[in-house]
N, C-alpha and C. Protein backbone atom coordinates (compact mmCIF):
# COMPACT_ATOMS: atom_id res chain seq x y z
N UNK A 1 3.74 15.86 -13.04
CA UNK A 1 4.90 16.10 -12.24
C UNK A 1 4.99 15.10 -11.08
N UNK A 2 3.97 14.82 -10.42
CA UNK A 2 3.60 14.07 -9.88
C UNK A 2 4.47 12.54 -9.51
N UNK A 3 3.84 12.07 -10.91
CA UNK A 3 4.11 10.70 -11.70
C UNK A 3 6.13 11.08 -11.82
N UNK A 4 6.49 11.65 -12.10
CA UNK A 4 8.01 12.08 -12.52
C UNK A 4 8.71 11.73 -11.33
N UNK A 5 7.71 12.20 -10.02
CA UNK A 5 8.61 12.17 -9.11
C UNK A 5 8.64 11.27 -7.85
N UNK A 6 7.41 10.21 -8.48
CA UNK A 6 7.52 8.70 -8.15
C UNK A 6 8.33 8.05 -8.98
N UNK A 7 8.44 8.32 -9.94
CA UNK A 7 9.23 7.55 -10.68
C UNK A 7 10.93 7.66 -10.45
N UNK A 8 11.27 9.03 -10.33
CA UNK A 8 12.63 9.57 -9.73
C UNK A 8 12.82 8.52 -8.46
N UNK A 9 12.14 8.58 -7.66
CA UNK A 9 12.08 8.43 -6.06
C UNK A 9 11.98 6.45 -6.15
N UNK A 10 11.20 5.85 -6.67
CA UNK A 10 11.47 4.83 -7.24
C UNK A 10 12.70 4.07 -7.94
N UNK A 11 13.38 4.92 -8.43
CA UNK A 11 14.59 4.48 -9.55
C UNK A 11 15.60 5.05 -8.88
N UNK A 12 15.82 6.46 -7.93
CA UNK A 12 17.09 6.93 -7.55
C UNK A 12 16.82 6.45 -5.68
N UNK A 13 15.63 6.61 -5.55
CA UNK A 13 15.56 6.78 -3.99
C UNK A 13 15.20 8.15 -3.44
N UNK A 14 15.10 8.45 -2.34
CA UNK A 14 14.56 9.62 -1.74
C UNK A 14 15.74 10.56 -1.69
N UNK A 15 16.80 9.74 -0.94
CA UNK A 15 17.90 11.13 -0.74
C UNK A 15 18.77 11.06 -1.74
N UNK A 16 18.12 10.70 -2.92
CA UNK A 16 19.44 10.57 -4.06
C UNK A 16 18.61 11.42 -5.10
N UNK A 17 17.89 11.44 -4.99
CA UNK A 17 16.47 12.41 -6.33
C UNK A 17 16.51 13.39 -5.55
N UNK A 18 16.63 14.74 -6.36
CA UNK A 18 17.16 16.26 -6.53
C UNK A 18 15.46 16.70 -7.56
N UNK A 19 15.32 17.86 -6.91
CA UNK A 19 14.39 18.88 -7.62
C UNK A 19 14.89 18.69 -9.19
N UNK A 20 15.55 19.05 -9.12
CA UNK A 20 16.44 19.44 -10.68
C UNK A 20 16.06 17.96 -11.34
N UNK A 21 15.98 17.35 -10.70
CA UNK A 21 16.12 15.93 -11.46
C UNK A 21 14.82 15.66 -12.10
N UNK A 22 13.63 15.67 -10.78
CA UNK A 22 12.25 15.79 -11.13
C UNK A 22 11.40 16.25 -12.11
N UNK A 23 12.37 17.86 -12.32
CA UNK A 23 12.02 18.64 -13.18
C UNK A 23 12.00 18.38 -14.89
N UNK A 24 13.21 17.88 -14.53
CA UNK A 24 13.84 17.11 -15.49
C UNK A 24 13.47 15.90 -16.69
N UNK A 25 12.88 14.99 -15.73
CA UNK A 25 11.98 14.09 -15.77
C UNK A 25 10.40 14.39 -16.14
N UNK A 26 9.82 15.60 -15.35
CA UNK A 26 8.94 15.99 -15.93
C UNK A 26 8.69 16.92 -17.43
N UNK A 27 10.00 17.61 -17.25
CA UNK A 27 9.52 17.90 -18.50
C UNK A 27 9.42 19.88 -18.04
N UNK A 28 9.68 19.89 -17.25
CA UNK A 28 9.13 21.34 -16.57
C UNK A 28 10.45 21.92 -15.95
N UNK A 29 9.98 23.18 -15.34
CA UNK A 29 11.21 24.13 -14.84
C UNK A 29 11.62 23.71 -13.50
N UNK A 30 12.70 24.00 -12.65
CA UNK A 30 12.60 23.31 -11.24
C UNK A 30 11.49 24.47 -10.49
N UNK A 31 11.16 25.62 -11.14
CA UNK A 31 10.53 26.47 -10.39
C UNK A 31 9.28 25.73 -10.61
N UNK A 32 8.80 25.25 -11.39
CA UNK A 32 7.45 25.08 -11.07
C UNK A 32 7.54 23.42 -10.40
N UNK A 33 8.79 22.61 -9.93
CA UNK A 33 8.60 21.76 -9.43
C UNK A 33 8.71 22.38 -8.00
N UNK A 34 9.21 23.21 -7.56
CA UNK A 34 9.23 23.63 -6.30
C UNK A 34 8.02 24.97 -5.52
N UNK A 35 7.58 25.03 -6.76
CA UNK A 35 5.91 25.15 -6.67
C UNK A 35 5.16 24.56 -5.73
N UNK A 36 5.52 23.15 -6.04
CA UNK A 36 4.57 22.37 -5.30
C UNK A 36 4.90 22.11 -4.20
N UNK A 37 5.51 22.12 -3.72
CA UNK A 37 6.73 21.87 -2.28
C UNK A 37 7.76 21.09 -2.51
N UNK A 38 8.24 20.74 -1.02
CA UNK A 38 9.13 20.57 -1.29
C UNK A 38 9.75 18.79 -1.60
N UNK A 39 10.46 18.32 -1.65
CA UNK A 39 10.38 16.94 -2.26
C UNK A 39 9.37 15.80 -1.01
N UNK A 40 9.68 16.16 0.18
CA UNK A 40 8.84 15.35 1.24
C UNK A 40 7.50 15.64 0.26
N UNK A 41 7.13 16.74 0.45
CA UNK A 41 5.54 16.79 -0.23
C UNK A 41 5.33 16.33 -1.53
N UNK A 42 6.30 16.24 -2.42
CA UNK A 42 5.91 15.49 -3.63
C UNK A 42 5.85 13.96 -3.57
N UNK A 43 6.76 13.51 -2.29
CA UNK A 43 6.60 11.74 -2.11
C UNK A 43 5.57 11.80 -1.62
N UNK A 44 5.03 13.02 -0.47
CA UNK A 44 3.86 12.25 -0.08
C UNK A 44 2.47 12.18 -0.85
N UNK A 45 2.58 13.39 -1.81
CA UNK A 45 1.69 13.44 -3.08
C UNK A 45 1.68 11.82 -4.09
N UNK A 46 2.88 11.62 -4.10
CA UNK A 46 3.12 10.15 -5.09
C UNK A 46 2.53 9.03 -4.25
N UNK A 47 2.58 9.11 -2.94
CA UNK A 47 2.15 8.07 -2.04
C UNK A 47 0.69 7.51 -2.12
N UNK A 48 0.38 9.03 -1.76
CA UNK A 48 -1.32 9.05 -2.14
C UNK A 48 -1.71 8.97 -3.16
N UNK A 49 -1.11 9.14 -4.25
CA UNK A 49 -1.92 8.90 -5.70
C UNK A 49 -1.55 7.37 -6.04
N UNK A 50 -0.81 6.77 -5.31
CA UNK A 50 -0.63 5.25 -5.56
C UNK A 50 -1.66 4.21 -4.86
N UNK A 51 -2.24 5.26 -3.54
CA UNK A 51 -2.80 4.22 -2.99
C UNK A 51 -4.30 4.68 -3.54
N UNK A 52 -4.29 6.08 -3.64
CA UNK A 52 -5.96 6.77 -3.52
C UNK A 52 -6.13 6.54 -5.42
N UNK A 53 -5.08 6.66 -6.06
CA UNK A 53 -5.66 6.88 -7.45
C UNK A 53 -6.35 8.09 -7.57
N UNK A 54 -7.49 8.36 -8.05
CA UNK A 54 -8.18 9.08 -8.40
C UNK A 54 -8.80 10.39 -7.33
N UNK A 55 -8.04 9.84 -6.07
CA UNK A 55 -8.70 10.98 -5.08
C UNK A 55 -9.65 10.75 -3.89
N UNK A 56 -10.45 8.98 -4.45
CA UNK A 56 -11.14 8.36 -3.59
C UNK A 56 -10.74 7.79 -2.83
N UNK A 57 -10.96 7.31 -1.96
CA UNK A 57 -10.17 6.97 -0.17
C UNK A 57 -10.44 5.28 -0.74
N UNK A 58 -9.26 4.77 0.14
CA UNK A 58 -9.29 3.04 -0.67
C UNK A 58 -10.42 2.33 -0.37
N UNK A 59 -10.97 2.49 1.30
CA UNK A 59 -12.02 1.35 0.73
C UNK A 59 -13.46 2.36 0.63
N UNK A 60 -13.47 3.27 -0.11
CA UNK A 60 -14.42 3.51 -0.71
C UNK A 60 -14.72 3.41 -2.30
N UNK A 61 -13.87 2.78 -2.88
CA UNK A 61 -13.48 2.68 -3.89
C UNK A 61 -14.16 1.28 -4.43
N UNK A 62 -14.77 1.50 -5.84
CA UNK A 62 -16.49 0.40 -5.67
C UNK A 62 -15.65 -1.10 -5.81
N UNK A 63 -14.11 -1.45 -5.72
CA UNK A 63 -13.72 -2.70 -5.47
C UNK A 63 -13.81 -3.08 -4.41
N UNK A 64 -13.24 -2.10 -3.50
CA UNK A 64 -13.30 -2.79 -1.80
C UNK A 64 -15.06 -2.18 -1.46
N UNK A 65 -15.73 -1.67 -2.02
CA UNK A 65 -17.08 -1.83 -1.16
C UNK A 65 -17.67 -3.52 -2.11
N UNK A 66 -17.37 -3.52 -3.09
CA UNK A 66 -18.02 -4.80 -3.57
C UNK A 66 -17.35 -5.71 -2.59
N UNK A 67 -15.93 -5.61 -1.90
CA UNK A 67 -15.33 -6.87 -1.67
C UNK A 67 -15.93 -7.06 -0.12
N UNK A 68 -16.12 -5.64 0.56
CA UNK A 68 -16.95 -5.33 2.16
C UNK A 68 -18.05 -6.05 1.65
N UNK A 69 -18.69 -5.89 1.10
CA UNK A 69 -20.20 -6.47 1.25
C UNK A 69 -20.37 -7.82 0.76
N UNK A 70 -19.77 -8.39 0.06
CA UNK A 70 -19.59 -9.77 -0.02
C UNK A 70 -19.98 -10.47 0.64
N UNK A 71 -20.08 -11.79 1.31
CA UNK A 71 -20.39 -12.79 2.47
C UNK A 71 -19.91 -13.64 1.99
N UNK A 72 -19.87 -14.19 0.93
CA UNK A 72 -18.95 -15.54 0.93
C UNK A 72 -17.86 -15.69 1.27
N UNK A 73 -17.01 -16.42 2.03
CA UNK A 73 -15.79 -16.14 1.90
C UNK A 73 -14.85 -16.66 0.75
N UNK A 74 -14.99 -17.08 -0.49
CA UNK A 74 -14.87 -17.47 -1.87
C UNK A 74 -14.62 -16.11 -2.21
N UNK A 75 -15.79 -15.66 -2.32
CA UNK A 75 -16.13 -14.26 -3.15
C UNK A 75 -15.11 -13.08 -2.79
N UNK A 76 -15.13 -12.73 -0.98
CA UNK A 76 -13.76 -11.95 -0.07
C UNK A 76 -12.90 -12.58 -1.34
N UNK A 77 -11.88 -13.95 -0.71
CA UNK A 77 -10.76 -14.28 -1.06
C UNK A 77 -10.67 -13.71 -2.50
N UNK A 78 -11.13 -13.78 -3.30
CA UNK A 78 -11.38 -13.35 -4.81
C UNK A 78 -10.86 -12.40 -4.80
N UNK A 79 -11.67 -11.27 -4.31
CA UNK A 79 -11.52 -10.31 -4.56
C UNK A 79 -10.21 -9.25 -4.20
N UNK A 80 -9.94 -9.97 -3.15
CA UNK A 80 -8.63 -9.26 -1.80
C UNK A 80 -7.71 -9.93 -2.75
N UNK A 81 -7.09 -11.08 -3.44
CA UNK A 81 -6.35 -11.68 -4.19
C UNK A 81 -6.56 -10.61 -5.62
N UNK A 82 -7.46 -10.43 -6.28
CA UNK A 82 -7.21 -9.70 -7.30
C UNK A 82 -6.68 -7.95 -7.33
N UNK A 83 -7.24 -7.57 -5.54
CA UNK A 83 -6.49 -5.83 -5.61
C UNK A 83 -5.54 -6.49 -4.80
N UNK A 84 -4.95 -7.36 -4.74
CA UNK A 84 -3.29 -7.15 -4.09
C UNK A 84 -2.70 -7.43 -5.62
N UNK A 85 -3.29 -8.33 -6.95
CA UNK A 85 -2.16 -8.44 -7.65
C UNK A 85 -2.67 -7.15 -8.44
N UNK A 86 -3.06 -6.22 -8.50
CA UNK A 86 -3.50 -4.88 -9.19
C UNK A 86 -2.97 -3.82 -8.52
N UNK A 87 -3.03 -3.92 -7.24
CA UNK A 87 -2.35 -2.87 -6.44
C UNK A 87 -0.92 -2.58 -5.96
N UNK A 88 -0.24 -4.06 -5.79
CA UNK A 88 1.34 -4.12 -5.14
C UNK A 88 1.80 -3.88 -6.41
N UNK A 89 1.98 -3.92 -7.16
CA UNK A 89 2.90 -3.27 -8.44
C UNK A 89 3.04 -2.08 -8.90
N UNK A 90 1.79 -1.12 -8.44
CA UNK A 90 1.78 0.60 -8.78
C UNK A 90 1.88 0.86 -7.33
N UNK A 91 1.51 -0.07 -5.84
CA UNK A 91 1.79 1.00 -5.02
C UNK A 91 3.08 0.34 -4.42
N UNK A 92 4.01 -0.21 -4.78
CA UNK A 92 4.70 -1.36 -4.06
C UNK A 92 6.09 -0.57 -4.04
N UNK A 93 6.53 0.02 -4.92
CA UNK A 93 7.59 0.75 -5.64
C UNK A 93 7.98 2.05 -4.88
N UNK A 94 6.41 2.61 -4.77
CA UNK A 94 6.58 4.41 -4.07
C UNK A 94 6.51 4.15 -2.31
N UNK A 95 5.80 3.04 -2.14
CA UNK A 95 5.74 2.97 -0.68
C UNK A 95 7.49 2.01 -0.15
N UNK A 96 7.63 1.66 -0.83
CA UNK A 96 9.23 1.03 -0.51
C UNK A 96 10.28 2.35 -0.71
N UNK A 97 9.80 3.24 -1.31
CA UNK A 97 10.84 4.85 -1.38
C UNK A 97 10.43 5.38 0.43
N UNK A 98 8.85 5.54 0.49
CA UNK A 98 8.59 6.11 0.77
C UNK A 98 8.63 5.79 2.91
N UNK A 99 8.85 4.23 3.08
CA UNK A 99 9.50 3.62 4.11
C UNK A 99 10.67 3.95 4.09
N UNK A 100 11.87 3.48 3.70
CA UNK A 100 13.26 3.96 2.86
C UNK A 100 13.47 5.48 3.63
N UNK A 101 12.64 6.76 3.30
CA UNK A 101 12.93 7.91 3.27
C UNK A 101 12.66 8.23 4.95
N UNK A 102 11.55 7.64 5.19
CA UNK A 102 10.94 7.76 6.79
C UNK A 102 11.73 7.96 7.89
N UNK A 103 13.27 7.04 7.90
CA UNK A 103 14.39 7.24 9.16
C UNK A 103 14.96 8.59 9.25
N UNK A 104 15.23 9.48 7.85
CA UNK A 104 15.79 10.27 7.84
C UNK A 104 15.40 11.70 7.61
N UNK A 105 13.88 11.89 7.68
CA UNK A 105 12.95 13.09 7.56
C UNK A 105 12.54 12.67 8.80
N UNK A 106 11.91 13.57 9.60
CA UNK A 106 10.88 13.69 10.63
C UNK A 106 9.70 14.13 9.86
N UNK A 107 9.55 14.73 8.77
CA UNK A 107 7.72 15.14 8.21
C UNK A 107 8.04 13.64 7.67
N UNK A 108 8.55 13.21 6.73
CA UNK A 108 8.07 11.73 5.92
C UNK A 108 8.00 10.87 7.36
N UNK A 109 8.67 10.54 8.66
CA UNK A 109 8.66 9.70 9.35
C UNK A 109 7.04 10.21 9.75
N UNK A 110 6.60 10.94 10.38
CA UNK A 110 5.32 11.22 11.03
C UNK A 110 4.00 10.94 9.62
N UNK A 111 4.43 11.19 8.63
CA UNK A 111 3.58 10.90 7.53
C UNK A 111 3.68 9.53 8.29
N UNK A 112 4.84 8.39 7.49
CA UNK A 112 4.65 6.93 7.44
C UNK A 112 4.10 6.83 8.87
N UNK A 113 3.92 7.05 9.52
CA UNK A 113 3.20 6.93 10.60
C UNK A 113 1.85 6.60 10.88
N UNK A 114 1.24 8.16 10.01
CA UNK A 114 0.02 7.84 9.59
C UNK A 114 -0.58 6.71 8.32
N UNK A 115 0.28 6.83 7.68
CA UNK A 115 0.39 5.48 6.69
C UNK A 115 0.03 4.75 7.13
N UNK A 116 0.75 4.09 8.41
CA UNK A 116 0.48 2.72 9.13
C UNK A 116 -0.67 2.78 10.03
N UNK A 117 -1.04 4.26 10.61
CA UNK A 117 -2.46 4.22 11.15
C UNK A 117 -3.29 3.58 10.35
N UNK A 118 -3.82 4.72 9.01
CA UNK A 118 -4.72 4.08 8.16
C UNK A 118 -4.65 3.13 7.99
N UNK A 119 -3.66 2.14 7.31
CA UNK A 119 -3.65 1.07 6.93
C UNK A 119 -4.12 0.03 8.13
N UNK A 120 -4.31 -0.02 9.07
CA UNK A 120 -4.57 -0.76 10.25
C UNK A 120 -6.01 -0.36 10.48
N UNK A 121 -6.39 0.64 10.36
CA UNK A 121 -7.74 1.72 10.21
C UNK A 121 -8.66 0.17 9.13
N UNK A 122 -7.82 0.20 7.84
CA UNK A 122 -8.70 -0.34 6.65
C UNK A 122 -8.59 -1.47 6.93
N UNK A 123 -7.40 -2.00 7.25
CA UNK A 123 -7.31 -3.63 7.61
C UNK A 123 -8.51 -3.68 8.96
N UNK A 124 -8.92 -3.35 9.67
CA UNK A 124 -9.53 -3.58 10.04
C UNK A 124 -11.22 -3.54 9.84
N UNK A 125 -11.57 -2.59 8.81
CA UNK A 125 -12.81 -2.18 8.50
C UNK A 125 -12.75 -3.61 7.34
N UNK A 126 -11.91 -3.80 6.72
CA UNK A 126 -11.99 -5.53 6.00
C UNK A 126 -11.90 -6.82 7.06
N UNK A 127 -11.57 -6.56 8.13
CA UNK A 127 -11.81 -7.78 9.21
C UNK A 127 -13.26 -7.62 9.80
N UNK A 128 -13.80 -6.59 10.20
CA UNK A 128 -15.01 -6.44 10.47
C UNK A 128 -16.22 -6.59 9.27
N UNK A 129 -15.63 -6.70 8.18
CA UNK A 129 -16.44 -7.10 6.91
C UNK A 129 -16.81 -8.63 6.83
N UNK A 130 -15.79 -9.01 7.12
CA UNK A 130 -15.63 -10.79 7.63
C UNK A 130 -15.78 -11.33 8.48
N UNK A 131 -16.23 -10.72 9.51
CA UNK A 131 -16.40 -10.80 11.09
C UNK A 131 -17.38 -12.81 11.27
N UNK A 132 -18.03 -12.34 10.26
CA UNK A 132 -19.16 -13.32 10.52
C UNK A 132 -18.72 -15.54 9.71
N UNK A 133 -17.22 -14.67 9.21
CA UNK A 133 -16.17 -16.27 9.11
C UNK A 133 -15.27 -16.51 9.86
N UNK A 134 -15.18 -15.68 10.86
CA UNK A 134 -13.99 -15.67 11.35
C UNK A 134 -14.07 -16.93 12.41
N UNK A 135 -13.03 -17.70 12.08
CA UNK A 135 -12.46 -18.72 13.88
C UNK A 135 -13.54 -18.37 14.83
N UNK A 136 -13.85 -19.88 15.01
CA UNK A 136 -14.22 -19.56 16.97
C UNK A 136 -13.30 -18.76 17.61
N UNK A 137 -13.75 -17.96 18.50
CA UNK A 137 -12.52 -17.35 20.00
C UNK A 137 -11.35 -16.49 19.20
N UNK A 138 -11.53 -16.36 17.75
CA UNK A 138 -10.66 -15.25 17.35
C UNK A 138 -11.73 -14.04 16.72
N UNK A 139 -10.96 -13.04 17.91
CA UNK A 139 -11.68 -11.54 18.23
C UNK A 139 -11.45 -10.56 16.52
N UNK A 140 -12.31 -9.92 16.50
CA UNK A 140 -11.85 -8.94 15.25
C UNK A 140 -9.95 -8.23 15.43
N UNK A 141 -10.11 -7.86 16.93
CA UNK A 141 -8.96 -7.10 17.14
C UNK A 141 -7.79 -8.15 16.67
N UNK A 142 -7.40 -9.21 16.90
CA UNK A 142 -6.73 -10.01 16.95
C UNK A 142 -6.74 -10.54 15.30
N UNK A 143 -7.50 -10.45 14.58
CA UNK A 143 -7.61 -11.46 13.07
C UNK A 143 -7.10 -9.55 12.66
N UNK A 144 -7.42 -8.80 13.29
CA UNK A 144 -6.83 -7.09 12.15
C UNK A 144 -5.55 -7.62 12.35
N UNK A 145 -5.24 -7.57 13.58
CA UNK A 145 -3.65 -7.31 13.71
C UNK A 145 -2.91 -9.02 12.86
N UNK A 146 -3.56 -10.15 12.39
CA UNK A 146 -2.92 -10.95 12.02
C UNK A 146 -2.50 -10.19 10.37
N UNK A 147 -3.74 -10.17 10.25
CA UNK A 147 -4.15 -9.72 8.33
C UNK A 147 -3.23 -8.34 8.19
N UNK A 148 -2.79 -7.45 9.19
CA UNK A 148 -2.27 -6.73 9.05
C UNK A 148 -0.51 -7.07 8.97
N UNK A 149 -0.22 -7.39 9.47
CA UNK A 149 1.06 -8.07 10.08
C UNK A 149 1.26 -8.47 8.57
N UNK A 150 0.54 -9.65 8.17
CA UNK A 150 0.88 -10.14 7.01
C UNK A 150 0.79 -9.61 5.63
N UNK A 151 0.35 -8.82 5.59
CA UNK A 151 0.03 -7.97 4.43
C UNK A 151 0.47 -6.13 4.58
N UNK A 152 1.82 -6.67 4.62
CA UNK A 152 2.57 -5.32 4.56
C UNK A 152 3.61 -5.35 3.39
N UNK A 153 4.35 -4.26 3.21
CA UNK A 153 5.41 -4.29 2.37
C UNK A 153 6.38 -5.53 2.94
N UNK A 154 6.44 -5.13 3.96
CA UNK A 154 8.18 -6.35 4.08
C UNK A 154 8.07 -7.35 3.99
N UNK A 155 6.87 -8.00 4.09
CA UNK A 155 6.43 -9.74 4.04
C UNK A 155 6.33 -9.35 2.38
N UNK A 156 5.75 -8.80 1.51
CA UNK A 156 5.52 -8.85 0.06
C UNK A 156 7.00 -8.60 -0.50
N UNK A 157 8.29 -7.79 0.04
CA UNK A 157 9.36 -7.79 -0.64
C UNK A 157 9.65 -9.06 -0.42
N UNK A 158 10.00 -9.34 0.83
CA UNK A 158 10.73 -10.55 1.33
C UNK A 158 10.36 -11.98 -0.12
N UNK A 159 8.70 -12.01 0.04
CA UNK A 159 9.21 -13.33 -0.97
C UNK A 159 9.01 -12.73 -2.45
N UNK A 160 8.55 -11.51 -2.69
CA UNK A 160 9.02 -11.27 -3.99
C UNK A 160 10.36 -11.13 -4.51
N UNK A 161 11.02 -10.17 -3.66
CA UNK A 161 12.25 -9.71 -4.47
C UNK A 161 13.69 -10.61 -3.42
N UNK A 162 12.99 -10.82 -2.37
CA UNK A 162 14.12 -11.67 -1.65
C UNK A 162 14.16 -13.33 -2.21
N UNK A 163 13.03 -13.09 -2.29
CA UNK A 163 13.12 -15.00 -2.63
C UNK A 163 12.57 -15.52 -4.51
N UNK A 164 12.08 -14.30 -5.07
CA UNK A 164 11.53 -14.41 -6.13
C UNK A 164 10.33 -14.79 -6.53
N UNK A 165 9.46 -14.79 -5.35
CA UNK A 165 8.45 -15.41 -5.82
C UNK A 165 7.91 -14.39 -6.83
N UNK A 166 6.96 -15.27 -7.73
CA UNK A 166 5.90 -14.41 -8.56
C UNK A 166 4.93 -13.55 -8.17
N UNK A 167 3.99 -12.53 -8.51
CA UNK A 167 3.69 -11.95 -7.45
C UNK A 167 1.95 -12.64 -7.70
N UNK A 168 1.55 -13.92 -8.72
CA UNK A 168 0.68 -14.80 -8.66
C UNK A 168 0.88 -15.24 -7.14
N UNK A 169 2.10 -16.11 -7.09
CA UNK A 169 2.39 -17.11 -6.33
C UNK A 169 2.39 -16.39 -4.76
N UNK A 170 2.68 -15.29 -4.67
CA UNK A 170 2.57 -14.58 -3.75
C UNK A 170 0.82 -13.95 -3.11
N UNK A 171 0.21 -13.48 -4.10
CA UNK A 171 -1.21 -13.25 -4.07
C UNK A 171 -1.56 -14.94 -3.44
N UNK A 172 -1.69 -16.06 -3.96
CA UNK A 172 -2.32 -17.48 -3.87
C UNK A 172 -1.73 -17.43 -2.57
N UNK A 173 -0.63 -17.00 -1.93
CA UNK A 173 -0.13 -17.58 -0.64
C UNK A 173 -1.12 -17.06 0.48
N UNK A 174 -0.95 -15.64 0.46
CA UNK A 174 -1.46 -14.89 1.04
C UNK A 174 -2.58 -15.10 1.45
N UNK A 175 -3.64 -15.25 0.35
CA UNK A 175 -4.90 -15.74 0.28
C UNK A 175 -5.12 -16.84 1.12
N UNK A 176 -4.29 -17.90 1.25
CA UNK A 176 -4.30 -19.18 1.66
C UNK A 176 -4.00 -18.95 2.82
N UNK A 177 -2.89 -18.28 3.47
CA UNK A 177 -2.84 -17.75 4.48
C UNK A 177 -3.94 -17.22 5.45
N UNK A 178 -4.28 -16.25 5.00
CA UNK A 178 -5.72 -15.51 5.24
C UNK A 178 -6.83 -16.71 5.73
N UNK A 179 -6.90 -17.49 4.89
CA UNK A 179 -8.08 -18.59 4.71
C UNK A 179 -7.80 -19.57 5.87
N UNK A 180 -6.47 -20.34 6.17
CA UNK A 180 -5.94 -20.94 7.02
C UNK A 180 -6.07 -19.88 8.44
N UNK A 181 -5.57 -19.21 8.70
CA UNK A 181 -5.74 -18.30 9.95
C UNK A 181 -6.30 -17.49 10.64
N UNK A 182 -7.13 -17.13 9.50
CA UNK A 182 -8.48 -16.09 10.05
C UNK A 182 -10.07 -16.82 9.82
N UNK A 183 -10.27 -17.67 8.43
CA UNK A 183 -11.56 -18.07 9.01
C UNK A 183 -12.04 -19.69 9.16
N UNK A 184 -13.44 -19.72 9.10
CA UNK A 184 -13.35 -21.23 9.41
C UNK A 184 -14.03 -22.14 8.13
């Protein structure tokens, strides 16, 4: 049901996808889609299963601890380049609903909120992973908030769907980015 109603919320949008619709999509009654709550709680259910998958918190997840413990910075770049082109395509879709929906709920706005905590939370526990390439005179606080900045949805729509890039060509930028501005 879950999956139905990322996919709804994906393809119609937040305030255009109806219970009925979900239900629909799933395959089920609207009673047992409203079971689960109410549509805020099913985006934010879709949210989390896009980013968490399986239930495990992202960087505990044995890609980002292989990519934390790393030291090369070869090996990082590798790895941060292969879960952005694995990850922006299953979570790229529900979190662009799920920004989208944020102006016009107060529970989804205070969710995306926390969204952007964590995510600044992890971007930074991956800058402190790297701590030891980073620039002369550039502080951890300062390389989070770059790596963060740049590695959000709106910089990844912008040259995917605004400008077309590939989302190769987009991963290689990024990377290069990263490499150019954060270490030495």
């Amino acid at each position: 049901m879950i999956a139905a109603a990322a996919e709804c919320f994906t393809r119609f949008g937040f305030a255009e996808t109806t219970m009925k619709a979900i239900a629909a999509h799933a395959g089920v009654s609207a009673q047992t889609v409203f079971a689960h709550g109410g549509k805020a709680a099913l985006l934010l259910a879709a949210v989390d299963r896009s980013i968490a998958g399986d239930g495990v918190p992202l960087l505990a997840q044995d890609r980002f601890q292989q990519m934390l413990n790393a030291r090369a910075k070869d090996e990082k770049l590798r790895m941060l380049r292969e879960i952005t082109v694995d990850w922006l395509p299953a979570a790229g879709p529900i979190l662009r609903s799920f920004r989208e929906a944020a102006p016009g709920d107060p529970e989804i706005a205070a969710a995306w909120e926390e969204y952007e905590r964590r995510r600044y939370s992890d971007a930074r526990a991956i800058i402190e992973s790297c701590s030891h390439l980073l620039r002369s005179g550039l502080t951890v606080e300062r390389a989070t908030d770059i790596y963060w900045a740049a590695l959000n949805l709106q910089t990844a729509d912008a040259l995917l769907l605004g400008r077309g890039w590939s989302l190769a060509d987009y991963a290689d930028w990024l990377m290069d980015g990263m490499d150019r501005l954060l270490f030495r």
